[in-house]
C-alpha atoms as a PDB file:
ATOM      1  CA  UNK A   1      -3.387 -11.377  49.998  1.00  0.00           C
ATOM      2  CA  UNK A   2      -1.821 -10.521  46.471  1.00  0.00           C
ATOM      3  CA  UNK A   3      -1.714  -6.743  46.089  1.00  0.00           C
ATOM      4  CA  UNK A   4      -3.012  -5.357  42.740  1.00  0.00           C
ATOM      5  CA  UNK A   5       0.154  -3.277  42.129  1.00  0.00           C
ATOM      6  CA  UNK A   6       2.072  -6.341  41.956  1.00  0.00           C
ATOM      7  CA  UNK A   7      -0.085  -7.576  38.618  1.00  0.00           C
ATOM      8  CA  UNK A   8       0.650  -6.420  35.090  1.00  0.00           C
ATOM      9  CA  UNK A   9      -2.767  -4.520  33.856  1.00  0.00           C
ATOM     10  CA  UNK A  10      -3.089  -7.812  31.802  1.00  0.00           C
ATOM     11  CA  UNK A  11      -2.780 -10.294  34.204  1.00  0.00           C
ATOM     12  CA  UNK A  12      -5.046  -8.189  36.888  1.00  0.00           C
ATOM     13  CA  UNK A  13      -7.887  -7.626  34.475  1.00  0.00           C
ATOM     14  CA  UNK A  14      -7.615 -11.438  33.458  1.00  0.00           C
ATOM     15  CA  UNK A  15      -7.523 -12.077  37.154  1.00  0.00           C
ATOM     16  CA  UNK A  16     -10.885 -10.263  37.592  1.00  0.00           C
ATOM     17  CA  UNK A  17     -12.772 -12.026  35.479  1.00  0.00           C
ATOM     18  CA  UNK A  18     -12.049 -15.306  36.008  1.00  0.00           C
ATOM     19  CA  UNK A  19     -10.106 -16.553  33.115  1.00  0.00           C
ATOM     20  CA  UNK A  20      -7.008 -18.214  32.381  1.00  0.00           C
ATOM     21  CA  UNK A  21      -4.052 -17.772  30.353  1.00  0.00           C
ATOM     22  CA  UNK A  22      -4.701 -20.461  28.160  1.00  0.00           C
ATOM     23  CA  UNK A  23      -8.428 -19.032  27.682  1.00  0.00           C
ATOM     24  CA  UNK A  24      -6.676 -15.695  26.495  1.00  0.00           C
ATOM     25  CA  UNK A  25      -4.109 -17.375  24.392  1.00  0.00           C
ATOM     26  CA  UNK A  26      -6.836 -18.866  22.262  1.00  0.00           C
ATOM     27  CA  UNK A  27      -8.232 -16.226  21.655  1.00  0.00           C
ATOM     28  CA  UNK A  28      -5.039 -14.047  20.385  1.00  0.00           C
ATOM     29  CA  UNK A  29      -4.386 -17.374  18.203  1.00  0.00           C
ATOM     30  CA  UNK A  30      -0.727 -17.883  20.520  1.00  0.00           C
ATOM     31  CA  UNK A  31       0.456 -20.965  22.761  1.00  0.00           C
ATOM     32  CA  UNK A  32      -0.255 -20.017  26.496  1.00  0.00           C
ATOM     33  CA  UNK A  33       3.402 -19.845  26.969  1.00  0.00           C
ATOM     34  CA  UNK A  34       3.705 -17.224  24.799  1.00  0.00           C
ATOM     35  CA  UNK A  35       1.077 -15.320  25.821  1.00  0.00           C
ATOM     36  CA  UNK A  36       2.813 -15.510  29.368  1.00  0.00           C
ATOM     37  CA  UNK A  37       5.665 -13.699  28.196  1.00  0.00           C
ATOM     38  CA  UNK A  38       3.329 -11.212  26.815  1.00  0.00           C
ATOM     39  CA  UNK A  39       1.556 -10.563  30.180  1.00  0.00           C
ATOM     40  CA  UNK A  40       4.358 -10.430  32.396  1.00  0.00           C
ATOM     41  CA  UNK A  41       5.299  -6.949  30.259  1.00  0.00           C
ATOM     42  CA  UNK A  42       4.633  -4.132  32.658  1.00  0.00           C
ATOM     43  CA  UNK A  43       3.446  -1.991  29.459  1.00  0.00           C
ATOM     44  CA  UNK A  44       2.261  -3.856  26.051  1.00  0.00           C
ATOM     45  CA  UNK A  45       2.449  -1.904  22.640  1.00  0.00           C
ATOM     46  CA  UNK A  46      -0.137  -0.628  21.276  1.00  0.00           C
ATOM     47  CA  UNK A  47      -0.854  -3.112  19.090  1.00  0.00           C
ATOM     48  CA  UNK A  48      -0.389  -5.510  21.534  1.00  0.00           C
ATOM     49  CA  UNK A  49      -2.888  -4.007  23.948  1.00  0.00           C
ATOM     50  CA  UNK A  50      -5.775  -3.254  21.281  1.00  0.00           C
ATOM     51  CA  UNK A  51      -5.462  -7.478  20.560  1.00  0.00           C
ATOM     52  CA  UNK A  52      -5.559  -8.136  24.601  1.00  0.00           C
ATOM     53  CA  UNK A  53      -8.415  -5.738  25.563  1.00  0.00           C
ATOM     54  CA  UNK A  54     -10.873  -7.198  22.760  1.00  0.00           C
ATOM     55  CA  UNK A  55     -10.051 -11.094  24.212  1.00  0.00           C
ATOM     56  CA  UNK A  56     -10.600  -9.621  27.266  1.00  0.00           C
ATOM     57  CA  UNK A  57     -13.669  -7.727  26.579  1.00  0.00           C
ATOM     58  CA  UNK A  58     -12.940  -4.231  27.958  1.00  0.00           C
ATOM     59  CA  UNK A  59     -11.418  -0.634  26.731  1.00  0.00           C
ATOM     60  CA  UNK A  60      -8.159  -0.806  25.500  1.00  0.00           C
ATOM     61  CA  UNK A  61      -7.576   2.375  27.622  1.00  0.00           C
ATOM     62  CA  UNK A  62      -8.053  -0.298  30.670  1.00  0.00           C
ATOM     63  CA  UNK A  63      -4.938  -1.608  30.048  1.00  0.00           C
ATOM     64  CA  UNK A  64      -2.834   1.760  29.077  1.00  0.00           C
ATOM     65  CA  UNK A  65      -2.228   2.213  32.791  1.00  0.00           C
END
């Protein structure tokens, strides 16, 4: 069993609901490899995590952790 901690916010919350990188990368408009790098950041900018909570559907304060 994977421990939450050891998730970014990004990748955990994408975790959760069942989607994949490549679903989340088309919806910022990036390649999936790119969006990768993004998610491996332990904290995104802010910019960054208003763009990754709405193709997520949640709160951007869900991913200011």
């Amino acid at each position: 069993m994977v421990a939450i901690k050891d998730f970014s916010p990004a990748k955990a919350w994408r975790k959760h609901l069942g989607l994949t990188q490549a679903d989340i990368a088309k919806a910022l408009g990036v390649s999936q490899p790119a969006y990768a790098k993004q998610e491996a950041q332990e904290k995104l900018s802010a910019q960054a995590i208003k763009q990754v909570a709405k193709a997520l559907g949640i709160k951007e304060s869900q991913l200011d952790l």
